[in-house]
C-alpha atoms as a PDB file:
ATOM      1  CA  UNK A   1      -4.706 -10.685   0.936  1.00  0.00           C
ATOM      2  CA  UNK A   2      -5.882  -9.429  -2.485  1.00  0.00           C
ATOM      3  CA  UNK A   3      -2.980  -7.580  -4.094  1.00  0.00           C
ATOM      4  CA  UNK A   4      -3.387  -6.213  -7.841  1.00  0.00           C
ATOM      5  CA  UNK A   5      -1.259  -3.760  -9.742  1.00  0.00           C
ATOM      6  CA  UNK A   6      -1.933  -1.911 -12.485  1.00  0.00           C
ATOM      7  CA  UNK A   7      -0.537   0.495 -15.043  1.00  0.00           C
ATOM      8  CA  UNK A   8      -1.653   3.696 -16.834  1.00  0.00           C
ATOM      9  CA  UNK A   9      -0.482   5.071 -19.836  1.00  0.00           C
ATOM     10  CA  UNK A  10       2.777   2.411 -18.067  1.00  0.00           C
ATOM     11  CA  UNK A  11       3.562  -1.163 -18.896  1.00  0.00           C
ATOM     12  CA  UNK A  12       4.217  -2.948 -15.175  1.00  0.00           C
ATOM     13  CA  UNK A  13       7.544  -4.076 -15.966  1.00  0.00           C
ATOM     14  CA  UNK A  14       9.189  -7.370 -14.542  1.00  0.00           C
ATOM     15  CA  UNK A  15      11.388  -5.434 -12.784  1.00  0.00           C
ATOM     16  CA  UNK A  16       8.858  -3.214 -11.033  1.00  0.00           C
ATOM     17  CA  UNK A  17       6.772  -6.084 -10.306  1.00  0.00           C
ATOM     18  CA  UNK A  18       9.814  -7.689  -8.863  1.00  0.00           C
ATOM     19  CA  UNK A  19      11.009  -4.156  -6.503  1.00  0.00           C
ATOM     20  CA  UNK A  20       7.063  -4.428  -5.447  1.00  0.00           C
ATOM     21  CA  UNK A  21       7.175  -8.339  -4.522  1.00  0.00           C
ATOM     22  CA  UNK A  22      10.202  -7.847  -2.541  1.00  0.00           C
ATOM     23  CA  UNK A  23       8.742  -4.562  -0.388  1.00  0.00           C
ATOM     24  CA  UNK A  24       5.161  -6.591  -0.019  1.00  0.00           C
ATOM     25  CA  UNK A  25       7.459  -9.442   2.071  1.00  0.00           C
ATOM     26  CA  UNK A  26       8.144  -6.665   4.500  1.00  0.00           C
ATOM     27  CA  UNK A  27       4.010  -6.652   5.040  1.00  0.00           C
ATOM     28  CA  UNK A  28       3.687 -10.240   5.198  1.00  0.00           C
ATOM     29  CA  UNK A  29       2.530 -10.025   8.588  1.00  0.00           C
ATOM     30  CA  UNK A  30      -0.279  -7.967   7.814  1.00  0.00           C
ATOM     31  CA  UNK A  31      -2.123 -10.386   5.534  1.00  0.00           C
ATOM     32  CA  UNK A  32      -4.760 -11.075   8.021  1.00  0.00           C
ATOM     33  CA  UNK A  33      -6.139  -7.420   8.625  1.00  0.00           C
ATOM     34  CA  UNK A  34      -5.811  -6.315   5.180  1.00  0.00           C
ATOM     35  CA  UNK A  35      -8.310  -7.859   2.792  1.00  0.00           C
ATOM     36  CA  UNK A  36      -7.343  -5.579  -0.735  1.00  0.00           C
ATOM     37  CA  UNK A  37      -4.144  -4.020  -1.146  1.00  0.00           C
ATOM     38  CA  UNK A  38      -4.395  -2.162  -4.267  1.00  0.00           C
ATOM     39  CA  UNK A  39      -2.294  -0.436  -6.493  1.00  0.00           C
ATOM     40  CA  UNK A  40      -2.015   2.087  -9.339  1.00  0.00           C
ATOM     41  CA  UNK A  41       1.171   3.544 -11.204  1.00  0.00           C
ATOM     42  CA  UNK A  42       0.595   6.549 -13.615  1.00  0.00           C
ATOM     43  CA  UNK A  43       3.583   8.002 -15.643  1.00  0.00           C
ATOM     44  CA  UNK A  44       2.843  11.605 -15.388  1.00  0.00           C
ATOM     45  CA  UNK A  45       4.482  14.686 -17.434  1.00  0.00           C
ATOM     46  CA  UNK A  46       7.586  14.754 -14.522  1.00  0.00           C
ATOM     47  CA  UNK A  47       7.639  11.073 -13.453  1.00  0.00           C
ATOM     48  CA  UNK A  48       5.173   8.931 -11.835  1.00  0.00           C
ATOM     49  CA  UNK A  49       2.343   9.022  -9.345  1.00  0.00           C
ATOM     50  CA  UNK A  50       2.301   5.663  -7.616  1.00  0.00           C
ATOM     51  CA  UNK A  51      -1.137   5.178  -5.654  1.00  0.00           C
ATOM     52  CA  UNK A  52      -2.393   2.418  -3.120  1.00  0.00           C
ATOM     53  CA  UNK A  53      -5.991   1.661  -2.004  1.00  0.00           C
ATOM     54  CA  UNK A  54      -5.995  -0.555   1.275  1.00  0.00           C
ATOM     55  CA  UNK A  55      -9.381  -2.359   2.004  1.00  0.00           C
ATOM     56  CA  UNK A  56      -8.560  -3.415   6.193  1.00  0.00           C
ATOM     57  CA  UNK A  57     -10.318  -6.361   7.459  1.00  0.00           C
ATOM     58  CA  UNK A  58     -12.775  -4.084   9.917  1.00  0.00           C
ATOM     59  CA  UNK A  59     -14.276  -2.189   6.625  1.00  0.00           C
ATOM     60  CA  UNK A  60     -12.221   0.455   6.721  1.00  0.00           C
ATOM     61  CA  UNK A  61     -10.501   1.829   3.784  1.00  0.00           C
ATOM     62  CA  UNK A  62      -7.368   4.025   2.915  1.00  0.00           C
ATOM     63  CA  UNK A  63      -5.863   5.814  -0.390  1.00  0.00           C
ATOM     64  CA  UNK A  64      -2.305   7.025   0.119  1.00  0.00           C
ATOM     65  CA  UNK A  65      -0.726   8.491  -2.480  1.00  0.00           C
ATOM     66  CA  UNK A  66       2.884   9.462  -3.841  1.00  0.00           C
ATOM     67  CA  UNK A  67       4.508  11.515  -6.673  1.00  0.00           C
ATOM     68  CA  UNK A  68       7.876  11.013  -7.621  1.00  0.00           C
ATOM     69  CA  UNK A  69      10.386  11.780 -10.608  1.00  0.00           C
ATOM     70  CA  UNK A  70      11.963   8.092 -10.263  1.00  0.00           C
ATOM     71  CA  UNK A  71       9.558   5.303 -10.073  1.00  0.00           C
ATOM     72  CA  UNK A  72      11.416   3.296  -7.674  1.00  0.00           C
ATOM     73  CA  UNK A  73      12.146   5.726  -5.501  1.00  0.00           C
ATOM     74  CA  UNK A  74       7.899   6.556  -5.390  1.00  0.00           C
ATOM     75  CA  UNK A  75       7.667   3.030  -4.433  1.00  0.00           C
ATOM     76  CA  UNK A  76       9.786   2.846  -1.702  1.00  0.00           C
ATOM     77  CA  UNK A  77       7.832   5.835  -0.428  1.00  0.00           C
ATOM     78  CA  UNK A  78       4.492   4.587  -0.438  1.00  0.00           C
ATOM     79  CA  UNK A  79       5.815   1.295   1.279  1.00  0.00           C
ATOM     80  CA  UNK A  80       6.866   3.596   4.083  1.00  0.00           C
ATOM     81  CA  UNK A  81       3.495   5.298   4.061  1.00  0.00           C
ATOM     82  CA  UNK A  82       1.545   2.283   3.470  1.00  0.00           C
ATOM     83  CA  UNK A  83       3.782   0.366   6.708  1.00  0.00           C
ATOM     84  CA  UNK A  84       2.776   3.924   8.915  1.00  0.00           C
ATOM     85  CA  UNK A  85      -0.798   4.039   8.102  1.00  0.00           C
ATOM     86  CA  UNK A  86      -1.097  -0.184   9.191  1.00  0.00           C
ATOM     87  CA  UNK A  87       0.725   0.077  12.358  1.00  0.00           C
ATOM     88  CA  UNK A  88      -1.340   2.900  12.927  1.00  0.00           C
ATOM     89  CA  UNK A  89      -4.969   1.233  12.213  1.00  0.00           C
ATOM     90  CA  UNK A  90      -3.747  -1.807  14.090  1.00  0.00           C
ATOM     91  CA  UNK A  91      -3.231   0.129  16.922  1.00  0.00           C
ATOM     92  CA  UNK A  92      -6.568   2.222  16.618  1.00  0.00           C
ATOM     93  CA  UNK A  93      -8.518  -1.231  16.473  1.00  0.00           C
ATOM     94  CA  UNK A  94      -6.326  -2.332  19.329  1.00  0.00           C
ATOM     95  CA  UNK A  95      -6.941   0.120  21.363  1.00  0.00           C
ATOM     96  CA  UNK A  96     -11.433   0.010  20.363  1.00  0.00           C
ATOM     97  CA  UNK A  97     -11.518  -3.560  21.322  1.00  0.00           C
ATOM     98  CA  UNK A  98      -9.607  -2.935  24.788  1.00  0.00           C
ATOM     99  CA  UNK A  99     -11.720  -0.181  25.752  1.00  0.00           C
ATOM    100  CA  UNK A 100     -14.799  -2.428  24.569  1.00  0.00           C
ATOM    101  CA  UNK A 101     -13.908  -5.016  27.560  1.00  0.00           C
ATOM    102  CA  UNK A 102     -13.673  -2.656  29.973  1.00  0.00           C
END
């Protein structure tokens, strides 16, 4: 799994790369359906807007977004959205293939 983070008009501190590392162990287990996991943190006027772009293995690909006054807090939040949206591909593609053997 390809993961990259990237600031704008924000420096990626050490301590925000260090919250991220620590919520991307809790998706360990998707590292073989999810080929890009990508990420973007803007500092806004009222706090941040913290953005992920997840290329899956089966070519599909999904942008969540979140907008937050505190950036951890934003973070946490996509985590949650970006663990939801997985579980919820998996089980789409789960359920294609069994139909497929039918």
């Amino acid at each position: 799994m390809n993961i990259e983070i990237k600031g704008v008009h924000y420096d990626v501190s050490k301590n925000t790369k260090e919250h991220m590392e620590k919520k991307l162990k809790k998706l360990e287990y998707t590292k073989d359906i999810i080929i890009d996991l990508l990420f973007t943190i803007t500092r806004v006027k009222n706090g941040y807007t913290v953005e992920s772009n997840i290329n899956f293995r089966w070519g599909v690909r999904v942008h969540l977004k979140v907008e937050s006054f505190e950036l951890f807090e934003g973070i946490d939040k996509l985590f949650e959205k970006i663990e939801h949206k997985v579980t919820k591909e998996k089980e789409k593609v789960q359920h294609h293939n069994k139909r497929q053997h039918i």
